[in-house]
N, C-alpha and C. Protein backbone atom coordinates (compact mmCIF):
# COMPACT_ATOMS: atom_id res chain seq x y z
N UNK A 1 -36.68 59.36 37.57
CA UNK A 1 -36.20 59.19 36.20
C UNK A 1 -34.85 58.48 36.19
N UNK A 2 -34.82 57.41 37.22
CA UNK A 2 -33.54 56.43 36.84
C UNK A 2 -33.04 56.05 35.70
N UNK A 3 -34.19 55.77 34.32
CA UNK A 3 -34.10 55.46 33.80
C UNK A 3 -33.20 56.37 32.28
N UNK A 4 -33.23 57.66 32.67
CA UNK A 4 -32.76 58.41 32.12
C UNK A 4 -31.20 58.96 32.22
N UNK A 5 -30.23 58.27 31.23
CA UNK A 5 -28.79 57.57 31.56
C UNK A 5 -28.18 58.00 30.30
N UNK A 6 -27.02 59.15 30.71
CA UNK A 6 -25.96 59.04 29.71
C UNK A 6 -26.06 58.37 28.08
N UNK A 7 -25.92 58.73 27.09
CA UNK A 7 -25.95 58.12 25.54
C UNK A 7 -24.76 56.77 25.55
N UNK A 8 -23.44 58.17 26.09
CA UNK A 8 -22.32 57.44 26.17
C UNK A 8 -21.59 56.37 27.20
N UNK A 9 -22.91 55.51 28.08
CA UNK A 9 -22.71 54.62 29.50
C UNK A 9 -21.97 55.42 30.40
N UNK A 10 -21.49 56.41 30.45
CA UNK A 10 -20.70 57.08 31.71
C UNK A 10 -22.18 57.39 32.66
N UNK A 11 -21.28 57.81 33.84
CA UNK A 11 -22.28 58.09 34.84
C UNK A 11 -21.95 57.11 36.02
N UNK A 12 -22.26 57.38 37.40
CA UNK A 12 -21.56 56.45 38.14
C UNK A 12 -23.05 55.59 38.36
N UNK A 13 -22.89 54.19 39.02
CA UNK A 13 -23.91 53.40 38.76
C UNK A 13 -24.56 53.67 40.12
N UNK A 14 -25.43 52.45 40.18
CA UNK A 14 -26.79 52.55 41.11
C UNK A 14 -25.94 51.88 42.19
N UNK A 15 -26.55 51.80 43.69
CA UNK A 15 -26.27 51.50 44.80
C UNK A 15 -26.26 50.15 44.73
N UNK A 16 -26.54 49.20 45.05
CA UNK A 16 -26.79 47.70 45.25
C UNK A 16 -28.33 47.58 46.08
N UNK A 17 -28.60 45.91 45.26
CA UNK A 17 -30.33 46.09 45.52
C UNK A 17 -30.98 45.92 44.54
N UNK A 18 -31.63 45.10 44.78
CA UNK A 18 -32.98 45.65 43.85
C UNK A 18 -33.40 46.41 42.80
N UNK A 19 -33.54 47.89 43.92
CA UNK A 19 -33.84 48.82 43.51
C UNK A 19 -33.18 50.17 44.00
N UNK A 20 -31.68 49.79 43.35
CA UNK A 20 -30.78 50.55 43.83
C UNK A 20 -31.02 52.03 43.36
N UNK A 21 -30.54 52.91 43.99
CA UNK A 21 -30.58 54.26 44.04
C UNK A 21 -28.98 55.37 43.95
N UNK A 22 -29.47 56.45 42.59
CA UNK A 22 -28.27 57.01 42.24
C UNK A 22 -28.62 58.08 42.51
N UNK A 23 -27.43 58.87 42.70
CA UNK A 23 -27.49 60.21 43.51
C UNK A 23 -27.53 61.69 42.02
N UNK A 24 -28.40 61.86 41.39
CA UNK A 24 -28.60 62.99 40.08
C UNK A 24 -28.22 64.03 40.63
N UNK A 25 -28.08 64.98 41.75
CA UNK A 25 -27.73 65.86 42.20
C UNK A 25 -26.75 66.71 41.22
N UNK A 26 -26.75 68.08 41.49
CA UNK A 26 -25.43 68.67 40.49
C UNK A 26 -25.04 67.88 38.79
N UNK A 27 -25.67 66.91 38.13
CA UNK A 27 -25.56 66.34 37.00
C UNK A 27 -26.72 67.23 35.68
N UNK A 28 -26.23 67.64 35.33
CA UNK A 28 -26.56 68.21 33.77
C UNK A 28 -27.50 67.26 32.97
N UNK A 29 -28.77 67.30 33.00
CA UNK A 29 -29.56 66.39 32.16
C UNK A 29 -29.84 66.87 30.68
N UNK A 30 -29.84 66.51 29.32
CA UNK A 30 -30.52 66.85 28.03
C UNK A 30 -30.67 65.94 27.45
N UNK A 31 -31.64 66.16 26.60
CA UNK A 31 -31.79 64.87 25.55
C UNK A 31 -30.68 65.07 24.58
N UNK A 32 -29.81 65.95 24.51
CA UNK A 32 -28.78 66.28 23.44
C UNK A 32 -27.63 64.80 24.08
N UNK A 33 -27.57 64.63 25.37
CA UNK A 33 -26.28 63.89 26.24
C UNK A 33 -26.78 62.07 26.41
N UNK A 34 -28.31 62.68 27.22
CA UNK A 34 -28.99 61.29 27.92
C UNK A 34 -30.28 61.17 27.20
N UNK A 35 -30.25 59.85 27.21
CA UNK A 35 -31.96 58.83 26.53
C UNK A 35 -32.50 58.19 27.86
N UNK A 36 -33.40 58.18 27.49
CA UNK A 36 -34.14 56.95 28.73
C UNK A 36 -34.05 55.43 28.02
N UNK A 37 -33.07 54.51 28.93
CA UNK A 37 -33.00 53.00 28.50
C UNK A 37 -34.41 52.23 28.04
N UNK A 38 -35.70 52.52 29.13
CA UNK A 38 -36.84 51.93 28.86
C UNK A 38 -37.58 52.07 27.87
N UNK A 39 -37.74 53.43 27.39
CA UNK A 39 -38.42 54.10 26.09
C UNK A 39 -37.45 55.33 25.90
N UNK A 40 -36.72 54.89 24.62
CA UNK A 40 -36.18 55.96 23.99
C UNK A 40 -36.61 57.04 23.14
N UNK A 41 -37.55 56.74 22.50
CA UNK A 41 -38.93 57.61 21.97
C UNK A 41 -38.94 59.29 23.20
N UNK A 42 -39.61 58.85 24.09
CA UNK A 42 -39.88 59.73 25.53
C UNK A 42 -38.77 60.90 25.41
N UNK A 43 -39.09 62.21 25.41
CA UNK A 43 -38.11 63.10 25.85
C UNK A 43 -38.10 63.77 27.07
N UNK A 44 -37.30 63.88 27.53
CA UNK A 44 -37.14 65.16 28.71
C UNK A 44 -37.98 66.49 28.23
N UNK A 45 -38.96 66.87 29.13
CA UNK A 45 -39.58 68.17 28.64
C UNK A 45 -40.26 68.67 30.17
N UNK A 46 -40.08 70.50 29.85
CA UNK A 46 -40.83 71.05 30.89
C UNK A 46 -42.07 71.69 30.56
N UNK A 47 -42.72 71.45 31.01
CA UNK A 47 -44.00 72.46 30.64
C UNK A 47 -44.38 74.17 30.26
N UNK A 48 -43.25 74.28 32.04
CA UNK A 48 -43.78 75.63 32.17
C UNK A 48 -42.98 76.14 32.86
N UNK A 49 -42.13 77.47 33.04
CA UNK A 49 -41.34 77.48 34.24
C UNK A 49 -41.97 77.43 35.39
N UNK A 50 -40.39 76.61 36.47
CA UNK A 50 -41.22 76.60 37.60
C UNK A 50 -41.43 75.00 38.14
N UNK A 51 -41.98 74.06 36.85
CA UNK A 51 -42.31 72.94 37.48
C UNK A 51 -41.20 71.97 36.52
N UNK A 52 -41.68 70.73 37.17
CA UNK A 52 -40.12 70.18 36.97
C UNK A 52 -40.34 69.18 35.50
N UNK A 53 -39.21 68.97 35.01
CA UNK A 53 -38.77 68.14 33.92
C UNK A 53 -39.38 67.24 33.81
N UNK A 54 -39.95 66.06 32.89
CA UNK A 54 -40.24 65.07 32.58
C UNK A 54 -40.51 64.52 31.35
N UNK A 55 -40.32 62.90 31.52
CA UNK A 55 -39.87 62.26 29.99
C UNK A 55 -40.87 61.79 29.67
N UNK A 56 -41.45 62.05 28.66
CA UNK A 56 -43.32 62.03 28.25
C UNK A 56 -43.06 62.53 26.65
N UNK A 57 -44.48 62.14 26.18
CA UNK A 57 -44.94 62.79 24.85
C UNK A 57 -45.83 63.81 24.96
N UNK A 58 -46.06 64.10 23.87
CA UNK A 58 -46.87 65.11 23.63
C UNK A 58 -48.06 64.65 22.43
N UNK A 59 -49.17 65.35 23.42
CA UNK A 59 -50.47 64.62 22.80
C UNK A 59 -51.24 66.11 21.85
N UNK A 60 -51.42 66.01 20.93
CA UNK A 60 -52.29 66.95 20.05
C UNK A 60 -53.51 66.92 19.44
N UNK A 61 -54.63 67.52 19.67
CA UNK A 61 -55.73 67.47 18.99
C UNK A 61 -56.71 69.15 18.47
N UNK A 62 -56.86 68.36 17.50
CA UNK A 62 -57.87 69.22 16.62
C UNK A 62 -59.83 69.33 17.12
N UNK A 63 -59.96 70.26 17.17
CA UNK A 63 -61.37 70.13 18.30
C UNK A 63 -62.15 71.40 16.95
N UNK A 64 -63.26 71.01 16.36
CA UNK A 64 -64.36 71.81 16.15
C UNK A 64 -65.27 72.54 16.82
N UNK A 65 -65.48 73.75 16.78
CA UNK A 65 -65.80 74.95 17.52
C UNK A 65 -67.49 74.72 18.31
N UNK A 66 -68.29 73.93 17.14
CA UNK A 66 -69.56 73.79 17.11
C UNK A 66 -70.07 73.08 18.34
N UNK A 67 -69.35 71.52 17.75
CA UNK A 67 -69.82 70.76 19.19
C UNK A 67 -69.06 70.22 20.06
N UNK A 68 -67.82 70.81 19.96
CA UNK A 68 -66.54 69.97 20.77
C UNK A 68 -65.79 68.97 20.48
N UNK A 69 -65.97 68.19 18.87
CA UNK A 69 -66.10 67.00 19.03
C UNK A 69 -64.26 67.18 18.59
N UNK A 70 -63.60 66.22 18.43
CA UNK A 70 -62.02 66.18 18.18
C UNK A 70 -62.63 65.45 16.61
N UNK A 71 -61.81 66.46 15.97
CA UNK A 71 -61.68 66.11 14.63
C UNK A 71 -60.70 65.71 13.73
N UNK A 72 -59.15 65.55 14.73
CA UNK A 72 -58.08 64.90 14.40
C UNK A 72 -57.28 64.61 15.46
N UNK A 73 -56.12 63.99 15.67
CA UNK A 73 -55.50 63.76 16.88
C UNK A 73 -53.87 63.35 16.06
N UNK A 74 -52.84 63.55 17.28
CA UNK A 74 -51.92 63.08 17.33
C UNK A 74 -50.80 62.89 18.51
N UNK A 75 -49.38 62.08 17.92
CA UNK A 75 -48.61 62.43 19.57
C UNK A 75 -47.39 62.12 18.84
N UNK A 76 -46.53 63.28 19.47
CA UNK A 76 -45.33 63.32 18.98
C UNK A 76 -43.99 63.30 19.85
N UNK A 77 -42.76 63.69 19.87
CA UNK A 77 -42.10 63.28 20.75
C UNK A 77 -42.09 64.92 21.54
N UNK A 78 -41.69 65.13 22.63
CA UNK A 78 -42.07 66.78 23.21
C UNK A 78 -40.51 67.39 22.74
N UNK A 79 -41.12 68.29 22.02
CA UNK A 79 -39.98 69.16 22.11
C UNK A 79 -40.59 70.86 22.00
N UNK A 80 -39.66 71.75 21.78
CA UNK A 80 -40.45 73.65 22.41
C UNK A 80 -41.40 73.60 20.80
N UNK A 81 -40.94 72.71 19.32
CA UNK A 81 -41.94 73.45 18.70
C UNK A 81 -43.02 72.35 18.10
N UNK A 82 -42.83 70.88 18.85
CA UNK A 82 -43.64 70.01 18.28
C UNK A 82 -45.29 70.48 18.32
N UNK A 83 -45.92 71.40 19.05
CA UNK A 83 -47.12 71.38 19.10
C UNK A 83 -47.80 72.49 18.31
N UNK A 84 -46.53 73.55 17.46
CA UNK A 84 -46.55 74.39 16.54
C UNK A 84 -46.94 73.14 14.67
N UNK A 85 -45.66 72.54 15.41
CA UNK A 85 -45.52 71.61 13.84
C UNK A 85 -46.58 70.77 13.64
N UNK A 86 -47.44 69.98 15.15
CA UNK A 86 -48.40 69.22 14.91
C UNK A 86 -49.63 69.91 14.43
N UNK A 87 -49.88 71.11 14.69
CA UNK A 87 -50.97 72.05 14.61
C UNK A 87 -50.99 72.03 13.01
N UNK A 88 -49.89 72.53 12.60
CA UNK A 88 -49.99 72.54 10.77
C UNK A 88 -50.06 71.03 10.24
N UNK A 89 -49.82 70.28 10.69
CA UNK A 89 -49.79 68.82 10.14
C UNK A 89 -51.13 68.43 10.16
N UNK A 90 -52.12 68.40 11.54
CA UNK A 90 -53.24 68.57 11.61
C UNK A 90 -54.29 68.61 10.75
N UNK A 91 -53.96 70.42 10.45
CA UNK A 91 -55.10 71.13 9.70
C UNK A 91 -54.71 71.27 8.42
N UNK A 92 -53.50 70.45 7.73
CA UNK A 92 -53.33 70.42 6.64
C UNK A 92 -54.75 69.77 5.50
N UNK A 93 -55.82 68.76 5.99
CA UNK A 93 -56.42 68.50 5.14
C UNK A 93 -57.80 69.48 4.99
N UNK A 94 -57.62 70.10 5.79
CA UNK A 94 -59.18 70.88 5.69
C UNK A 94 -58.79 72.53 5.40
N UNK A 95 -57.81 72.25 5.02
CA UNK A 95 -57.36 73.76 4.32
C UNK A 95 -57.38 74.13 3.17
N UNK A 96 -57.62 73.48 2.46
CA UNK A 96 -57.80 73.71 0.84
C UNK A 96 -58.90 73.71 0.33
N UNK A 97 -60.36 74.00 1.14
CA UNK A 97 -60.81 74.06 0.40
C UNK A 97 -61.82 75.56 -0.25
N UNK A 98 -62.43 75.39 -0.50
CA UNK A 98 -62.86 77.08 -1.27
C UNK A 98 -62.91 78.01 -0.05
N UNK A 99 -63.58 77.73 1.06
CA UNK A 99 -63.80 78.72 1.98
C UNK A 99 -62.81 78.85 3.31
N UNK A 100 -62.01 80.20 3.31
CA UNK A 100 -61.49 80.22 4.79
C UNK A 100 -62.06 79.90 5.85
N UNK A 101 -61.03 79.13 6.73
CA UNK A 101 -61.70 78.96 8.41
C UNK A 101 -60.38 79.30 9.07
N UNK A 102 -61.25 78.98 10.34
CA UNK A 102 -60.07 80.04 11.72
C UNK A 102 -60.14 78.35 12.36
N UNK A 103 -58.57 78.69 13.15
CA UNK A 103 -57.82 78.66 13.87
C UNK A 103 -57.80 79.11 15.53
N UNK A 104 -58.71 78.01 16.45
CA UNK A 104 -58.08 78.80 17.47
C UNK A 104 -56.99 78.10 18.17
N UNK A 105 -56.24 79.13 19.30
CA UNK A 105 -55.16 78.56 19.99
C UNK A 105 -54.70 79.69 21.13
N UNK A 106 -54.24 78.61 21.89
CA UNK A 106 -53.58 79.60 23.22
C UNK A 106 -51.87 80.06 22.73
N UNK A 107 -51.52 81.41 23.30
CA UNK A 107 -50.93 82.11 23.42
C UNK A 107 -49.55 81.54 22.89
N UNK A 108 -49.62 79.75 22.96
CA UNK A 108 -47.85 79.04 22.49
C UNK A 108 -47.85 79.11 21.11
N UNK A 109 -49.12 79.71 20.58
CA UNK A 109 -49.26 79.40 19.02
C UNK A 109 -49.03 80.95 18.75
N UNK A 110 -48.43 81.47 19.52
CA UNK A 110 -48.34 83.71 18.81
C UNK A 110 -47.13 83.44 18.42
N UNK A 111 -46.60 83.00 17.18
CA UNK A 111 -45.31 83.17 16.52
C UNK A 111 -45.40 83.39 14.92
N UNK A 112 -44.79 84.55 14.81
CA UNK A 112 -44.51 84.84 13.40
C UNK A 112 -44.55 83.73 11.84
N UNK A 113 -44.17 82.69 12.11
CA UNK A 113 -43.61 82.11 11.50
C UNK A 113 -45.15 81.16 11.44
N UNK A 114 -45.23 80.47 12.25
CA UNK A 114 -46.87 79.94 12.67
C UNK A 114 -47.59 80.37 12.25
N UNK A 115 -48.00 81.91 12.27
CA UNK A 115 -49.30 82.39 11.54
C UNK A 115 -49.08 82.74 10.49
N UNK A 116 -47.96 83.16 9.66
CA UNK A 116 -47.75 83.24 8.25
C UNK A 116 -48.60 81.63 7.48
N UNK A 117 -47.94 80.58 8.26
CA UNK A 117 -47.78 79.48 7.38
C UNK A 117 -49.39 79.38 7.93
N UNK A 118 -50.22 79.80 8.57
CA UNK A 118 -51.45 79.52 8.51
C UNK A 118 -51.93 80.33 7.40
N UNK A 119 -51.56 81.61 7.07
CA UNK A 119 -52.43 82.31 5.82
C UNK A 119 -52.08 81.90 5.22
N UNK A 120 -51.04 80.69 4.61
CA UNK A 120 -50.39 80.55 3.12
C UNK A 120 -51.73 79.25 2.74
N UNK A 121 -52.12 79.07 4.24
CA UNK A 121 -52.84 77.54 4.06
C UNK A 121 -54.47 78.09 3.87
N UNK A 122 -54.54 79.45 3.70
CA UNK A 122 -56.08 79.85 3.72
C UNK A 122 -56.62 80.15 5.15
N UNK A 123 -55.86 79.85 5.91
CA UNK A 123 -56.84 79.90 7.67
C UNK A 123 -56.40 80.90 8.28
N UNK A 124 -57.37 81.25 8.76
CA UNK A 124 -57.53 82.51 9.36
C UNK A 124 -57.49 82.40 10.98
N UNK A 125 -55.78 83.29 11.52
CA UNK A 125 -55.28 82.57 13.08
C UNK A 125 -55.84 83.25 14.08
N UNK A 126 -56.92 82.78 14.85
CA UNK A 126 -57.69 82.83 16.19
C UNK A 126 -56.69 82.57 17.20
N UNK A 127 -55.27 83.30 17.55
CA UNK A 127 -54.39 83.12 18.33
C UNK A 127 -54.47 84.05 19.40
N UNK A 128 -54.76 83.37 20.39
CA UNK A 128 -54.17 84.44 22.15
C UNK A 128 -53.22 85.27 22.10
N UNK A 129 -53.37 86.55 22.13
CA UNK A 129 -51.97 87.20 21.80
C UNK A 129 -51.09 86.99 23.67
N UNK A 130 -49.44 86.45 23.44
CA UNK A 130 -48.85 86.62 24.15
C UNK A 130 -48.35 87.95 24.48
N UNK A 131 -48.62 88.81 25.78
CA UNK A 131 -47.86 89.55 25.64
C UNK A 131 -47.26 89.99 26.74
N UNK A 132 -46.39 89.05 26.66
CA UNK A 132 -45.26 88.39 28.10
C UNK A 132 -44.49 89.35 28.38
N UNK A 133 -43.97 89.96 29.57
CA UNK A 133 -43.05 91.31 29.72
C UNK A 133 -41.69 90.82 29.78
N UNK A 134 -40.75 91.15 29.82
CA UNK A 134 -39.40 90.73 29.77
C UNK A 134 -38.72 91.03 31.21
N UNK A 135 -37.98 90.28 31.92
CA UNK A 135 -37.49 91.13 33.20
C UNK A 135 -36.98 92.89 32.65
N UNK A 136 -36.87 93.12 31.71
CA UNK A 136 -36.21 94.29 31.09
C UNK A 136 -37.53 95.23 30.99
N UNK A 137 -38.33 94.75 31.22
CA UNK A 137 -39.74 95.65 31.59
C UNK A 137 -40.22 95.62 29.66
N UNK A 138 -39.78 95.27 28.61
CA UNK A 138 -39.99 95.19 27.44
C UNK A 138 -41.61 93.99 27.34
N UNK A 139 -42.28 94.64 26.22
CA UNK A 139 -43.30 93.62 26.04
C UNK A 139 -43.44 92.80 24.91
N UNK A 140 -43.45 91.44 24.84
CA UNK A 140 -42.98 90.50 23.36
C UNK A 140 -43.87 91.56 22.48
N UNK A 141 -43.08 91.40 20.79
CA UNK A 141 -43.84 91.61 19.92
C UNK A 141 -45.10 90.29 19.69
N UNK A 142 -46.00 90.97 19.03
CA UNK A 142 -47.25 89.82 19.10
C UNK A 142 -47.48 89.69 17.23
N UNK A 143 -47.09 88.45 16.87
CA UNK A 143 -48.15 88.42 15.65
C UNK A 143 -49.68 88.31 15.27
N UNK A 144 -50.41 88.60 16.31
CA UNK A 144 -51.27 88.77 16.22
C UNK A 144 -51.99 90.17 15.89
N UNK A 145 -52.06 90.57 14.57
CA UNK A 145 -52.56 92.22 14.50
C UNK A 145 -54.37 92.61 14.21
N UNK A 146 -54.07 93.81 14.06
CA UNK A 146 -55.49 94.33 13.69
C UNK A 146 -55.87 93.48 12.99
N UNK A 147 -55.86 93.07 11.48
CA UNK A 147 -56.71 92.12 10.63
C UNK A 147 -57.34 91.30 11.49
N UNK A 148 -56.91 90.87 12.66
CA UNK A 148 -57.15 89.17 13.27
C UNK A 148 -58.20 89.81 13.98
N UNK A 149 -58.06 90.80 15.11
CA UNK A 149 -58.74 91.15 16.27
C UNK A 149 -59.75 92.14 16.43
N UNK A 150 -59.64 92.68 15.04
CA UNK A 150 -60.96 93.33 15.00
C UNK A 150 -62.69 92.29 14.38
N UNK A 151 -62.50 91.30 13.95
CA UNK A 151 -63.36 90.30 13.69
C UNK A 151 -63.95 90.17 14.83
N UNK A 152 -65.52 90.32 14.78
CA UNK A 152 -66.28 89.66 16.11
C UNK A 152 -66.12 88.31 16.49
N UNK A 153 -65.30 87.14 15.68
CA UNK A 153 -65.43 85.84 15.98
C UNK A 153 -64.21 85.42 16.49
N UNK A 154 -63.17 86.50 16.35
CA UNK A 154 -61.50 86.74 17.50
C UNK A 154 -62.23 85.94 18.97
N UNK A 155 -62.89 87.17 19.34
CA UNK A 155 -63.29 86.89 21.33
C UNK A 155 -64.49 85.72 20.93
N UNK A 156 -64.75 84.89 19.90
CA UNK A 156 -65.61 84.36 20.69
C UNK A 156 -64.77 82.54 19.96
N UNK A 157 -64.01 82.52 19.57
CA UNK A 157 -62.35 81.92 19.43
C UNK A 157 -62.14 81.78 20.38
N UNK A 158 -61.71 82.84 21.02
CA UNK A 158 -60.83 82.48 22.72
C UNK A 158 -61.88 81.92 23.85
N UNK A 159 -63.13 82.21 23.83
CA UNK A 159 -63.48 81.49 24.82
C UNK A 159 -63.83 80.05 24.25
N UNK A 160 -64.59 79.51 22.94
CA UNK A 160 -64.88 78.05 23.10
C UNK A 160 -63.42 77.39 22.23
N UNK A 161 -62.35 77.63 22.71
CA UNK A 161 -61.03 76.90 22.07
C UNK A 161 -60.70 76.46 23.59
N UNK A 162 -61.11 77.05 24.58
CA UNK A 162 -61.18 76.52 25.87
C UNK A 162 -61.77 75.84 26.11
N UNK A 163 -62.56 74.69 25.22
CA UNK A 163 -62.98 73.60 25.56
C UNK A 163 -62.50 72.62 25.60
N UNK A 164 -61.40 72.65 24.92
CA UNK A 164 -60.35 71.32 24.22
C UNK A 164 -59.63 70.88 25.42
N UNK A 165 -59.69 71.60 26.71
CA UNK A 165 -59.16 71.22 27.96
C UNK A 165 -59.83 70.07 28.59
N UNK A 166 -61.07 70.36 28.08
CA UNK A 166 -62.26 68.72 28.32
C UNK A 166 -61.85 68.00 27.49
N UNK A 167 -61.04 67.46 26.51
CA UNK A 167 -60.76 66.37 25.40
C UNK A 167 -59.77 65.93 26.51
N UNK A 168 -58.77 66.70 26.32
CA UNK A 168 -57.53 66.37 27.36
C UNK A 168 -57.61 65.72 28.80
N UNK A 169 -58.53 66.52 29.59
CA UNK A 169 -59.28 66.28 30.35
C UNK A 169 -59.60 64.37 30.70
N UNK A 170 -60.31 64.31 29.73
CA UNK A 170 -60.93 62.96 29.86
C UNK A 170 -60.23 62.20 29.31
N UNK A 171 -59.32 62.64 28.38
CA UNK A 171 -57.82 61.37 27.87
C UNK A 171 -57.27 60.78 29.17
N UNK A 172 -57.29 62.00 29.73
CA UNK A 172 -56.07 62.01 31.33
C UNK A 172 -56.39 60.89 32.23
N UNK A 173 -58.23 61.12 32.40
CA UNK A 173 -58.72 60.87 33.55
C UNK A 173 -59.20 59.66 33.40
N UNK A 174 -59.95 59.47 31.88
CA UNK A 174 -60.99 58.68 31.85
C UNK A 174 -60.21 57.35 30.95
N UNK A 175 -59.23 58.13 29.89
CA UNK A 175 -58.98 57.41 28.68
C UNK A 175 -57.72 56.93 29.34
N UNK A 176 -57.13 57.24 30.42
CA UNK A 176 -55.77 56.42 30.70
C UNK A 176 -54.09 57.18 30.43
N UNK A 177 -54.31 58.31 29.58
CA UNK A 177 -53.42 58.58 29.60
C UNK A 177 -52.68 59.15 30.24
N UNK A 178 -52.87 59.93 31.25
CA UNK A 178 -51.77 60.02 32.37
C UNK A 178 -50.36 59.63 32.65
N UNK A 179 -50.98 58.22 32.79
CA UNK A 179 -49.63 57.47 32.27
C UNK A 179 -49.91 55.93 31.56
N UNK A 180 -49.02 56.40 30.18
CA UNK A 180 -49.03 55.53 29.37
C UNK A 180 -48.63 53.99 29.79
N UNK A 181 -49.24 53.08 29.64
CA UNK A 181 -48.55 51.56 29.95
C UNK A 181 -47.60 50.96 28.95
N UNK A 182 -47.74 51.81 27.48
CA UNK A 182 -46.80 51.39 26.59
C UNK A 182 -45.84 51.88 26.67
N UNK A 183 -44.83 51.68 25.69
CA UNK A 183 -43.70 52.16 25.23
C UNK A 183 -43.59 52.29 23.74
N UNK A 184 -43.25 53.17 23.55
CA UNK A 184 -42.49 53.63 21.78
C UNK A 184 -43.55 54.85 21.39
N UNK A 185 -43.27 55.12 20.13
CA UNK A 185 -44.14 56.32 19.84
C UNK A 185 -45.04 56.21 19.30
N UNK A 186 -44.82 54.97 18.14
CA UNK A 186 -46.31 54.31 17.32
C UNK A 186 -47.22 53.54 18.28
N UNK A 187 -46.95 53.14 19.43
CA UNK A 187 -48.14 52.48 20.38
C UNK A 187 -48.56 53.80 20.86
N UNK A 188 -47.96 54.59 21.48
CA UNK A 188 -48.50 55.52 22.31
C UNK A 188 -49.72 56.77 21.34
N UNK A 189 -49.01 56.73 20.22
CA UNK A 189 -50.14 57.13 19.07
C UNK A 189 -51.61 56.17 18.99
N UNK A 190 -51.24 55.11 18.82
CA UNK A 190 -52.51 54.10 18.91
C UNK A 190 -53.81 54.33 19.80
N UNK A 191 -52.66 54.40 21.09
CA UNK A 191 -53.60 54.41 22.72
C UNK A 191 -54.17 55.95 22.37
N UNK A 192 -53.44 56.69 22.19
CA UNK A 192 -53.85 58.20 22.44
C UNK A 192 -55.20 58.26 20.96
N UNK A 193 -55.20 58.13 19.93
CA UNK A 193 -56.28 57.80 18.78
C UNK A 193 -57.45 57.37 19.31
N UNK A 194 -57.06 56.24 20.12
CA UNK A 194 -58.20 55.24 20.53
C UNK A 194 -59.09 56.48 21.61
N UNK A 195 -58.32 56.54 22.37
CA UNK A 195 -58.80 57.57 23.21
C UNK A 195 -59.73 58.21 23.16
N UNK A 196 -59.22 58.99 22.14
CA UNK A 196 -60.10 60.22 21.53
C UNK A 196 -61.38 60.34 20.73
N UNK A 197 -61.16 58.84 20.40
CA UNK A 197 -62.07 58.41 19.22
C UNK A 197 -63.55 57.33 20.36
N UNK A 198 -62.48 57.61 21.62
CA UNK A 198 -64.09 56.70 22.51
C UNK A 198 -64.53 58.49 22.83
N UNK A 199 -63.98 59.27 23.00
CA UNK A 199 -64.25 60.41 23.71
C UNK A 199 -65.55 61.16 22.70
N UNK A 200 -65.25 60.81 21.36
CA UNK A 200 -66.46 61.40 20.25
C UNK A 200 -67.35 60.24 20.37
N UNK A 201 -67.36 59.03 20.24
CA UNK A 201 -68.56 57.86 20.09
C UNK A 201 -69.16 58.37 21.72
N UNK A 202 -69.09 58.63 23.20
CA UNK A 202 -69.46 59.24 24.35
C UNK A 202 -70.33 60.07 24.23
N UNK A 203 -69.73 61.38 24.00
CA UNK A 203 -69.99 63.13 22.90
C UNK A 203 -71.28 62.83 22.00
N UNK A 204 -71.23 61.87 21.13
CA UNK A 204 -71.89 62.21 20.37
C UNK A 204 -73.61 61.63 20.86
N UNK A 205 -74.15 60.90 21.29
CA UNK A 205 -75.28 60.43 21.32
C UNK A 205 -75.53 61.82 22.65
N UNK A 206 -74.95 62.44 23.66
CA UNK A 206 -75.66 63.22 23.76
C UNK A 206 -75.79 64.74 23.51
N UNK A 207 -75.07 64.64 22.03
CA UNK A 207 -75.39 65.98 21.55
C UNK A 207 -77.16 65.27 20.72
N UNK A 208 -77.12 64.19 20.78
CA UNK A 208 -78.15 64.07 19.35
C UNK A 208 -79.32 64.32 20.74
N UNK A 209 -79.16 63.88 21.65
CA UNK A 209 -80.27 63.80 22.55
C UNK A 209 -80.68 65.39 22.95
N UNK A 210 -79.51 66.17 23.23
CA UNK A 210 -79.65 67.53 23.26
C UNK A 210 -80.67 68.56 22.01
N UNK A 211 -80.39 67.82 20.74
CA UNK A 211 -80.81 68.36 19.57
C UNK A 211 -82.46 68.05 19.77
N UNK A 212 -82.26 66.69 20.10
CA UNK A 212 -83.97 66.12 19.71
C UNK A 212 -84.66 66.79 21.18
């Protein structure tokens, strides 16, 4: 991540060469301080503890329960609540209408605030309850309560919302995204759309073949 350099040009420079080389050691990285020169869009983000930092987007999609197919998509810049905010942005159009539907999601989606704004929208939250221990031996509170988990269609939520790992899956592998060849955030939206949208035209002729 050479490319990822001070706002304010400080920083001591590269070696001589080519493809000179700077020593990051002991240096404090954030997107609050440093941008990346090549694509400023790109943020610094970690996944998970444990594994390491990197300057990437974040890709989001909407997946129907029935046949897998992705029924919306997006990509935003990574930050801890972009994939909370894309989730409601999402499912904003298929929420209004006469009949409730659910929501599924893994365990990053158990926040108070998240599943409120899903009942205000009519949908009913099919969320993984987190229930992460604290080094203090304490266990998170979960917004996920009785109303949600006594429904027979809770456990069967959590297992086919685990399919959407195959959308991703084949973006990664098949569709290119791994790593993006563009730059900015409106191309990388483009590529990632396109993606998704070969991944249903694929999907779909052999669900019809499955049917017939």
């Amino acid at each position: 991540m050479k490319s990822f350099q001070p706002k304010d040009g400080s920083g001591d420079p590269p070696t001589g060469g080519r493809n000179g080389e700077r020593n990051f050691r002991r240096e404090k990285r954030s997107n609050e301080t440093h941008e990346s020169t090549t694509d400023p869009d790109a943020k610094l983000y970690r996944k998970g503890e444990g594994q390491e930092s990197r300057l990437c987007f974040m890709g989001h999609v909407l997946m129907e329960n029935r046949n897998g197919l992705v029924v919306a998509g997006d990509v935003t810049q990574a930050t801890g609540t972009a994939e909370r905010e894309a989730a409601l942005n999402l499912i904003d159009n298929l929420c209004h209408g006469e009949r409730r539907i659910t929501l599924g999601a893994d365990k990053a989606y158990d926040v108070a605030e998240f599943v409120e704004a899903l009942r205000e929208c009519r949908v009913t939250p099919h969320i993984a309850i987190n229930g992460h221990v604290t080094k203090t031996g304490k266990t998170r509170k979960t917004a996920v309560d009785g109303r949600i988990t006594r429904h027979p269609g809770y456990p069967i939520s959590q297992v086919v919302r685990k399919r959407i790992e195959e959308i991703f899956g084949w973006a990664k592998t098949i569709g290119g995204m791994a790593q993006v060849k563009v730059r900015g955030l409106a191309k990388v939206q483009s590529v990632f759309v396109f993606a998704i949208l070969a991944y249903n035209l694929i999907r779909i002729p052999k669900l019809l073949a499955d049917a017939s």
